[in-house]
Protein backbone atom coordinates (compact mmCIF):
# COMPACT_ATOMS: atom_id res chain seq x y z
CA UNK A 1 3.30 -14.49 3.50
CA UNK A 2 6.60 -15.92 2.10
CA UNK A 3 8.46 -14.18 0.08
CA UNK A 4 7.43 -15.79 -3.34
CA UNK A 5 4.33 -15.00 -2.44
CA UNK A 6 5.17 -11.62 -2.77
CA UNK A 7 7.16 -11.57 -6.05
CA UNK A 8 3.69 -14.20 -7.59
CA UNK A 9 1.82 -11.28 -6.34
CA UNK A 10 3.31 -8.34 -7.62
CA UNK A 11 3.85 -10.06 -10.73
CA UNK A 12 0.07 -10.64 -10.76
CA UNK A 13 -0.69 -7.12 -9.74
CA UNK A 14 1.32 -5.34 -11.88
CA UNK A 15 0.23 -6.88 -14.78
CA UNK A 16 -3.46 -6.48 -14.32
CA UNK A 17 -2.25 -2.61 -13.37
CA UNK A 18 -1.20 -2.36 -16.35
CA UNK A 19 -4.45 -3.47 -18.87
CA UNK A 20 -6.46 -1.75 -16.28
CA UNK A 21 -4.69 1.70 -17.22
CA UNK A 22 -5.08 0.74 -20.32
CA UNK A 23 -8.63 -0.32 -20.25
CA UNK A 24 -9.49 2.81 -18.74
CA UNK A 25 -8.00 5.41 -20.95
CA UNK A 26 -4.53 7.71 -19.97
CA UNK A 27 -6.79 10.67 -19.87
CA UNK A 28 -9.11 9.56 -17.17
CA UNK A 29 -9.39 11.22 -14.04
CA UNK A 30 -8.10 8.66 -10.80
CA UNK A 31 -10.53 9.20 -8.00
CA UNK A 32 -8.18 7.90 -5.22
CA UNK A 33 -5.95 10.28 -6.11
CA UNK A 34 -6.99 13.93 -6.98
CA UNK A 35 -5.24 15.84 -9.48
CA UNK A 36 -4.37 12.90 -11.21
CA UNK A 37 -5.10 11.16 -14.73
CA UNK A 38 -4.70 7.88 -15.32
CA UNK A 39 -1.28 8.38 -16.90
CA UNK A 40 0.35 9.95 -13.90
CA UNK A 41 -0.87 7.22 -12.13
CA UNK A 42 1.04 4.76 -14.79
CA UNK A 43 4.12 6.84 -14.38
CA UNK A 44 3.91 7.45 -11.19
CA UNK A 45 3.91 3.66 -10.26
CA UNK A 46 6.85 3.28 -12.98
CA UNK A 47 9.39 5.72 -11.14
CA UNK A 48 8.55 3.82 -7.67
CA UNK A 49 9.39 0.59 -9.24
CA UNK A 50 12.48 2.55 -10.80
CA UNK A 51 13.63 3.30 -7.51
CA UNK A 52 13.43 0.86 -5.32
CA UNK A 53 14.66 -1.91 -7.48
CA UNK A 54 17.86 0.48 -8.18
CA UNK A 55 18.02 0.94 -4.37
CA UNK A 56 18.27 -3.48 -4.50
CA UNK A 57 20.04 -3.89 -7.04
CA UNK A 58 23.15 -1.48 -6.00
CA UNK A 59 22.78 -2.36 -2.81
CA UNK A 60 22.58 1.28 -1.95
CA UNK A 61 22.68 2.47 1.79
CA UNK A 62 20.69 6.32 1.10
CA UNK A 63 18.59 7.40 -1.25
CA UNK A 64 20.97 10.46 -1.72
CA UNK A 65 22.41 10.51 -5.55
CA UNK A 66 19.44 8.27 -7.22
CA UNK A 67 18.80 9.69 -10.98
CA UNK A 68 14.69 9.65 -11.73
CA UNK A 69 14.68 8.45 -15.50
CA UNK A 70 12.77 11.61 -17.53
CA UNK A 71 9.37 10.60 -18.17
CA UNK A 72 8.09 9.08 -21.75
CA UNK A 73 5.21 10.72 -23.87
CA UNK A 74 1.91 8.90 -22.69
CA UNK A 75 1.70 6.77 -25.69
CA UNK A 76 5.36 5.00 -24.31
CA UNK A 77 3.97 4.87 -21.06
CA UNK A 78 2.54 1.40 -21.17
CA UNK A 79 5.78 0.02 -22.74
CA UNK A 80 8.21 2.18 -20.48
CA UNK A 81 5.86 0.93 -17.59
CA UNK A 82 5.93 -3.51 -18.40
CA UNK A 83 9.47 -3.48 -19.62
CA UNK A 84 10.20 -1.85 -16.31
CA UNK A 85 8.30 -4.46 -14.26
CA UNK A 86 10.02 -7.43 -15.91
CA UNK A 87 12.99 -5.89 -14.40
CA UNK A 88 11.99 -5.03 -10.91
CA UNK A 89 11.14 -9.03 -11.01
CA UNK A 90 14.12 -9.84 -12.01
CA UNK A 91 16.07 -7.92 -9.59
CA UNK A 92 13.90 -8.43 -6.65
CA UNK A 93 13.40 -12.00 -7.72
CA UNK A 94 17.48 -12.44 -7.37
CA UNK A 95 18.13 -10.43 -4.39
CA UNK A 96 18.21 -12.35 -1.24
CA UNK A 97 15.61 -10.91 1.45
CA UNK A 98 17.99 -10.59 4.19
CA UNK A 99 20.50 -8.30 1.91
CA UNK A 100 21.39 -4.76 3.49
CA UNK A 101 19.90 -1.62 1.20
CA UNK A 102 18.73 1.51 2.49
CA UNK A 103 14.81 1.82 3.14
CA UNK A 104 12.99 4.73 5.03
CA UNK A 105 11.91 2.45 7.62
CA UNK A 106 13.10 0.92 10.71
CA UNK A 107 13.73 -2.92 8.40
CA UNK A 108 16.50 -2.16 6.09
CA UNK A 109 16.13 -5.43 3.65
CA UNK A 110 15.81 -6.18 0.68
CA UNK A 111 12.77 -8.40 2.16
CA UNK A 112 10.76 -4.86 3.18
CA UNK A 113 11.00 -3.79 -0.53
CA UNK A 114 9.63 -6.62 -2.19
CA UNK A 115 6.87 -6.48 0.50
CA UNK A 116 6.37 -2.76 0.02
CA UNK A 117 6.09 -2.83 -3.92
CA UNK A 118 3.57 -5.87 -3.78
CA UNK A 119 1.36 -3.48 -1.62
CA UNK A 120 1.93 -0.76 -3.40
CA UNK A 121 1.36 -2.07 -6.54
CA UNK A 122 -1.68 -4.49 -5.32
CA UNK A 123 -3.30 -0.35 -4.11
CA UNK A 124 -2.33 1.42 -7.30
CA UNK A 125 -4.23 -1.81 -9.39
CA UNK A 126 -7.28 -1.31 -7.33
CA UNK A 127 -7.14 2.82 -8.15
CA UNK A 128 -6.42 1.90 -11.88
CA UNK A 129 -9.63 -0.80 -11.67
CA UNK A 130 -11.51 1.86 -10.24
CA UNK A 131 -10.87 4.45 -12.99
CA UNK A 132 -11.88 2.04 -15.38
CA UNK A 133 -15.13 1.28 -13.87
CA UNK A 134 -14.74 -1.66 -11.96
CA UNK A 135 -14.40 -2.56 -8.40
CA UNK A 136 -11.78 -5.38 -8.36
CA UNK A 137 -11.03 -6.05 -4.61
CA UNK A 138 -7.48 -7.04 -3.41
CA UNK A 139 -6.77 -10.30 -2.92
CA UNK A 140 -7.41 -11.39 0.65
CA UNK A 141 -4.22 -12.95 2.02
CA UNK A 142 -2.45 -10.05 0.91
CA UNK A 143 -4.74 -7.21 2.19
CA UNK A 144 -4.17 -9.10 5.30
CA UNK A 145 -0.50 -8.77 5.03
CA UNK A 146 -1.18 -5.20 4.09
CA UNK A 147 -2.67 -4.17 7.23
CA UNK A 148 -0.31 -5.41 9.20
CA UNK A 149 2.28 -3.62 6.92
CA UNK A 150 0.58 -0.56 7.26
CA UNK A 151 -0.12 -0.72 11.08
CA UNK A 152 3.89 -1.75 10.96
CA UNK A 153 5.38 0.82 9.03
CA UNK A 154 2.23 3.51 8.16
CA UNK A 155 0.22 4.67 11.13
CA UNK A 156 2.49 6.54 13.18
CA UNK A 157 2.84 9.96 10.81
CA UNK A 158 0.29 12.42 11.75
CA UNK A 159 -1.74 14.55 9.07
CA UNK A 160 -1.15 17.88 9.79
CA UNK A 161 -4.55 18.68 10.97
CA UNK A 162 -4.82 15.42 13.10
CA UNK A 163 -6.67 14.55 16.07
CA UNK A 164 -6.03 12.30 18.85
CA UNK A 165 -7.47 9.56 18.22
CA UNK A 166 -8.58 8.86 21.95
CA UNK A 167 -9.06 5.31 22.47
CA UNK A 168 -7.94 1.97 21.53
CA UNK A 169 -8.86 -0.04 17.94
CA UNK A 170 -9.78 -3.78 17.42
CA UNK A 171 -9.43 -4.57 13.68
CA UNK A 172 -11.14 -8.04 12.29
CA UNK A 173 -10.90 -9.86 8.85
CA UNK A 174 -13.89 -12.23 8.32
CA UNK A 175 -12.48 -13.71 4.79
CA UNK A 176 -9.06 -14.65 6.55
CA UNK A 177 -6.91 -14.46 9.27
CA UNK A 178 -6.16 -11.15 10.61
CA UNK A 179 -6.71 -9.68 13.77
CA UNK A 180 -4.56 -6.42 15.61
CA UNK A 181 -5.48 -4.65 18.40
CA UNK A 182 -3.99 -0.71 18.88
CA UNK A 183 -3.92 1.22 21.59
CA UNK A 184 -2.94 4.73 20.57
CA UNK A 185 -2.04 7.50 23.34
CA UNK A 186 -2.36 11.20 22.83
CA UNK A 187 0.91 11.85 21.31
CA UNK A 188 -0.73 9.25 18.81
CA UNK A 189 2.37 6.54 19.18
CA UNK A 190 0.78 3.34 19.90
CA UNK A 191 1.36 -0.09 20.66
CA UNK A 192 0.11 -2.59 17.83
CA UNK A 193 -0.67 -6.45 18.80
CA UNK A 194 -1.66 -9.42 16.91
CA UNK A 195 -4.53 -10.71 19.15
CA UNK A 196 -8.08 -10.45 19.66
CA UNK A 197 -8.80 -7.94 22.53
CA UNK A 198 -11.42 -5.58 23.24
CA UNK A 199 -11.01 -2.11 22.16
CA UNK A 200 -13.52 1.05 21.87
CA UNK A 201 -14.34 0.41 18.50
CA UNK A 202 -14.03 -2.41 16.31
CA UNK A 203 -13.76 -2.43 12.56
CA UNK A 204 -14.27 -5.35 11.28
CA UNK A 205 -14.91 -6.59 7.42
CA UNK A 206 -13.00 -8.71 4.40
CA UNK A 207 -9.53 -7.68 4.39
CA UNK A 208 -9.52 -6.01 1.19
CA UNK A 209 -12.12 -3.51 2.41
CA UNK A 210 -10.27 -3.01 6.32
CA UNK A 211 -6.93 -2.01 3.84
CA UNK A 212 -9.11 0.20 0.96
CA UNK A 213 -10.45 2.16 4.89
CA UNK A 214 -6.89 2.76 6.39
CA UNK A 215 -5.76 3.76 2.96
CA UNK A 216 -9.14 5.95 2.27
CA UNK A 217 -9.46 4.50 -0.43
CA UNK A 218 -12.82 3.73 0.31
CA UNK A 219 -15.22 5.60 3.23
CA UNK A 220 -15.49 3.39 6.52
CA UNK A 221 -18.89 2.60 6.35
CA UNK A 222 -18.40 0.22 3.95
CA UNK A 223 -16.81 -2.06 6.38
CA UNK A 224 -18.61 -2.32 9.88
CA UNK A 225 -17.90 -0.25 12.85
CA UNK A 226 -18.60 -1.34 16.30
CA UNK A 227 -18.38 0.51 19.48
CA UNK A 228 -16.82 4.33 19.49
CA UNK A 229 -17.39 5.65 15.40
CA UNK A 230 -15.96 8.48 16.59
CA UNK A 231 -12.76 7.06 18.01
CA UNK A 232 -12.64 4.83 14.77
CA UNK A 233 -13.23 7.71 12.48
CA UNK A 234 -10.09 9.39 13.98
CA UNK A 235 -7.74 6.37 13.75
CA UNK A 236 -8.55 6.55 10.21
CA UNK A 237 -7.94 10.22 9.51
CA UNK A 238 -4.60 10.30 12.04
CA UNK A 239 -2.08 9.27 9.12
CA UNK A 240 -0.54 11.77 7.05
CA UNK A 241 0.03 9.10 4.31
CA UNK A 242 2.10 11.31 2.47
């Protein structure tokens, strides 16, 4: 995915974010996310967009010394929350995606942040659809992308109480293209590829689904499993995704 397709995406996204917090009520409980009501969610997304458009815009190189604005009453959330997207737009929109910033991974772009907060945001939509009763899935080309982001940038964090995950893992989009193959070793650093290859297990299924699994947001036997469950299972549960 380009670029603009990034920026038409979170625009997109964080939009229909917003009327689905608001369709569902700021009192609702958010299922992805326990401990959670709908409003944390809304703020929650607010402060990442805060962030990372402040780390772009100043061109910062750490973190270190960023202010968290103090969070508005729930009935200012919804306004705090779209006046705040028109901004990130506007300052991701202007930034070029080769500029320098600080990020906590290994790209350290301006092009990794607009990436990152069209996933994130495209996620957070789909836990905000599903608090208001409705299973909206993600849109396909960029659940693609979002795989490969996570298997990038996501996978390599153990959970505390992780397992090996003891074998390799063939992932499969039917809806689009998308196909990785990992092969994980018991220290559970791996090597990812863009190919198709056999591994122990396969999971296969529409893209949106493969990226709800990884990010358990949904369990995965709603996409298909072939070969080692057990192996697959594990490669699911290894990331702290904290």
């Amino acid at each position: 995915m380009e670029t603009s397709d990034f920026l038409s995406a979170l625009a997109r996204d964080g939009v229909a974010f917003a009327d689905a917090c608001a369709a569902a009520g700021l009192g609702t409980p958010v299922q992805a996310c326990p401990g959670w009501s709908v409003a944390d969610l809304l703020w929650h997304l607010s402060e990442v967009h805060h962030f990372w458009r402040t780390i772009v815009a100043d061109q910062r190189d750490t973190w270190e010394g960023y202010e968290q604005p103090p969070r508005p009453a729930d009935g200012d959330l919804d306004v705090f929350y779209r006046e705040g997207l028109g901004v990130t737009l506007q300052v991701l929109g202007a930034a070029h995606p080769e500029q320098p910033n600080w990020t906590w991974a290994s790209d350290h772009s301006a092009g990794f942040v607009i990436r990152r907060m069209a996933q994130e945001t495209a996620v957070h939509r789909w836990d905000a659809e599903q608090a208001a009763g409705r299973d909206v899935p993600i849109d396909a080309h960029l659940a693609s992308d979002g795989i490969d982001e996570f298997l990038q940038h996501f996978r390599g964090d153990a959970a505390a109480d992780a397992l090996p995950v003891g074998g390799s893992v063939h992932l499969h989009c039917t809806d689009v293209a998308g196909e990785w193959t990992v092969r994980v070793d018991d220290d559970g650093q791996g090597i990812v590829t863009r190919e198709h290859a056999k591994g122990d297990c396969a999971i296969r299924g529409a893209a949106s689904g493969i990226l709800l699994a990884l990010w358990r947001r949904r369990p995965l036997d709603t996409v298909e499993v072939i070969g080692d469950a057990d192996v697959a299972a594990r490669f699911v549960a290894y990331p702290s995704l904290e």
